[in-house]
Protein backbone atom coordinates (compact mmCIF):
# COMPACT_ATOMS: atom_id res chain seq x y z
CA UNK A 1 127.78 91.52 78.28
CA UNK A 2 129.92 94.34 76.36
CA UNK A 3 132.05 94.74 79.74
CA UNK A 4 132.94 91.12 80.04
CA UNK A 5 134.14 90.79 76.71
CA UNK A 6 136.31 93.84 77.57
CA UNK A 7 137.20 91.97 80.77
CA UNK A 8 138.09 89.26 79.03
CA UNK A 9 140.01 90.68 76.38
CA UNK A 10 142.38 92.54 79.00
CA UNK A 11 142.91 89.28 81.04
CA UNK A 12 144.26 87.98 77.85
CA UNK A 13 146.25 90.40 76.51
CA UNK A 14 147.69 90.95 79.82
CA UNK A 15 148.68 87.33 79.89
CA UNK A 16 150.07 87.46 76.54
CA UNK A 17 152.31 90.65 77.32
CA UNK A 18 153.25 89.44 80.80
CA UNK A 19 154.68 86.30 79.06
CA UNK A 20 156.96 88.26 76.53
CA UNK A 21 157.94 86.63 73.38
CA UNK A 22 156.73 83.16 73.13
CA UNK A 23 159.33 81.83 70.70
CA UNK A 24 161.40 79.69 72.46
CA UNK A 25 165.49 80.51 71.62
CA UNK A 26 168.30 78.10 72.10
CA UNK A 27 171.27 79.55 70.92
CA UNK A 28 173.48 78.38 68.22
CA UNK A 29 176.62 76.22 67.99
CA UNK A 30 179.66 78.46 66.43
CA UNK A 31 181.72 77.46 63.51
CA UNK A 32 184.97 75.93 63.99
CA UNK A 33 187.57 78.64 63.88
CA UNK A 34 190.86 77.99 62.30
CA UNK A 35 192.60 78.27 65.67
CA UNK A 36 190.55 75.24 67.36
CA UNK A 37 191.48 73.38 64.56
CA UNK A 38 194.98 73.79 64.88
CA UNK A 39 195.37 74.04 68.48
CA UNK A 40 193.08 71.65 69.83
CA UNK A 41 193.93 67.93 71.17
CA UNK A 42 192.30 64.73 70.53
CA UNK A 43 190.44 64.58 74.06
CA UNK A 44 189.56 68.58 73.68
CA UNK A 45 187.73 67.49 70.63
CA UNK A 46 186.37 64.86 72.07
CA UNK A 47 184.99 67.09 74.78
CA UNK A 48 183.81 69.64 72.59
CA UNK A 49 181.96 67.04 70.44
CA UNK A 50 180.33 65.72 74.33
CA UNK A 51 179.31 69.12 74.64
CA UNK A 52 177.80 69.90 71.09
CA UNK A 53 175.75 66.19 71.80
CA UNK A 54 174.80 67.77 74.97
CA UNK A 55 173.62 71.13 73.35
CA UNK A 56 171.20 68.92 70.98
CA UNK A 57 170.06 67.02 73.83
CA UNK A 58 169.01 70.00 75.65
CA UNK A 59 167.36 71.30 72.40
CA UNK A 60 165.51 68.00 71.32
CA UNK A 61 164.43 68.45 75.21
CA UNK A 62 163.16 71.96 75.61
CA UNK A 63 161.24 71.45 72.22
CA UNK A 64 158.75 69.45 74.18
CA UNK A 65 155.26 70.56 74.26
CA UNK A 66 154.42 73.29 76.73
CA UNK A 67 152.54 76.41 77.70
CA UNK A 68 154.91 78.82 75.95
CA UNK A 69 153.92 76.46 72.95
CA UNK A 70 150.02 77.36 73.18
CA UNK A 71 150.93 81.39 72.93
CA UNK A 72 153.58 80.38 70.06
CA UNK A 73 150.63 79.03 68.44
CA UNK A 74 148.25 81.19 69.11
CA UNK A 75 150.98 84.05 67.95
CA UNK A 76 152.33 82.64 64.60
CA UNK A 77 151.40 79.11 64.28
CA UNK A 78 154.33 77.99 66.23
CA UNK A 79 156.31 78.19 63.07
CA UNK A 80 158.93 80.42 65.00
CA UNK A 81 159.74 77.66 67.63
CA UNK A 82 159.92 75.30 64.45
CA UNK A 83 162.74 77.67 62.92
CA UNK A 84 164.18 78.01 65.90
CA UNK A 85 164.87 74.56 66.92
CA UNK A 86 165.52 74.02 63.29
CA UNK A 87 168.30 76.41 63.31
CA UNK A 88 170.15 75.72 66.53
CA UNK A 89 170.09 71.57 65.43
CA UNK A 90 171.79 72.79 62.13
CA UNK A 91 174.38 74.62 63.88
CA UNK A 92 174.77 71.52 66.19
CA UNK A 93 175.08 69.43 63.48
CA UNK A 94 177.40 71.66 61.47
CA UNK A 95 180.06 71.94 63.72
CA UNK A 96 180.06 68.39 64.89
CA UNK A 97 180.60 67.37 61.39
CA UNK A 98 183.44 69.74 61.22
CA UNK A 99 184.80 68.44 64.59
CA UNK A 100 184.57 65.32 63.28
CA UNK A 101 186.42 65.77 59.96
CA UNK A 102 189.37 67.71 62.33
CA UNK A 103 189.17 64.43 64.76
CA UNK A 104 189.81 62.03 61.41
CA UNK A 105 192.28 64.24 59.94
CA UNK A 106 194.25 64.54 63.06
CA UNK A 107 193.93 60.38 63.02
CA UNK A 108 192.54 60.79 66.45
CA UNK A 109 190.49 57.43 67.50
């Protein structure tokens, strides 16, 4: 009985180290720097706003439920992925506010 337990304990933590971290990371959206705003075109910023739509996308879409979920719960509740996902959306949304403002006061359509 004792040895399976041990067994069993050393299948899991061997899955749980083999799987590394379980917090899923998606980057972050940089601030607008002073030289995009002056140097950038009404298509670029179109583009770049395509893009930063595209980066939330992908977010909203790798936030799905899935098996690195289970060991994010199982490690911290999943609150990492939470703040994670959380985080990289704010950026998102920062910058395509501030691409927006640049777009309006550029009087781009």
């Amino acid at each position: 009985m004792r040895r399976s337990i041990v067994c069993t304990a050393a299948m899991i933590m061997f899955v749980l180290g083999s799987q590394g971290c379980a917090t899923k990371h998606y980057g972050r959206q940089g601030t607008l720097t002073d030289y995009e705003k002056t140097s950038m075109s009404c298509r670029e910023i179109d583009l770049e706003m395509a893009k930063v739509r595209g980066f939330t996308d992908h977010v909203n879409k790798e936030s799905e439920f899935s098996g690195r979920d289970v060991l994010a719960i199982l490690g911290d509740f999943g609150i990492g992925n939470s703040m994670e996902r959380g985080a990289a959306i704010k950026s998102a949304n920062s910058r395509l506010e501030a691409l927006q403002e640049l777009k309006t006061s550029k009087g781009c359509r």
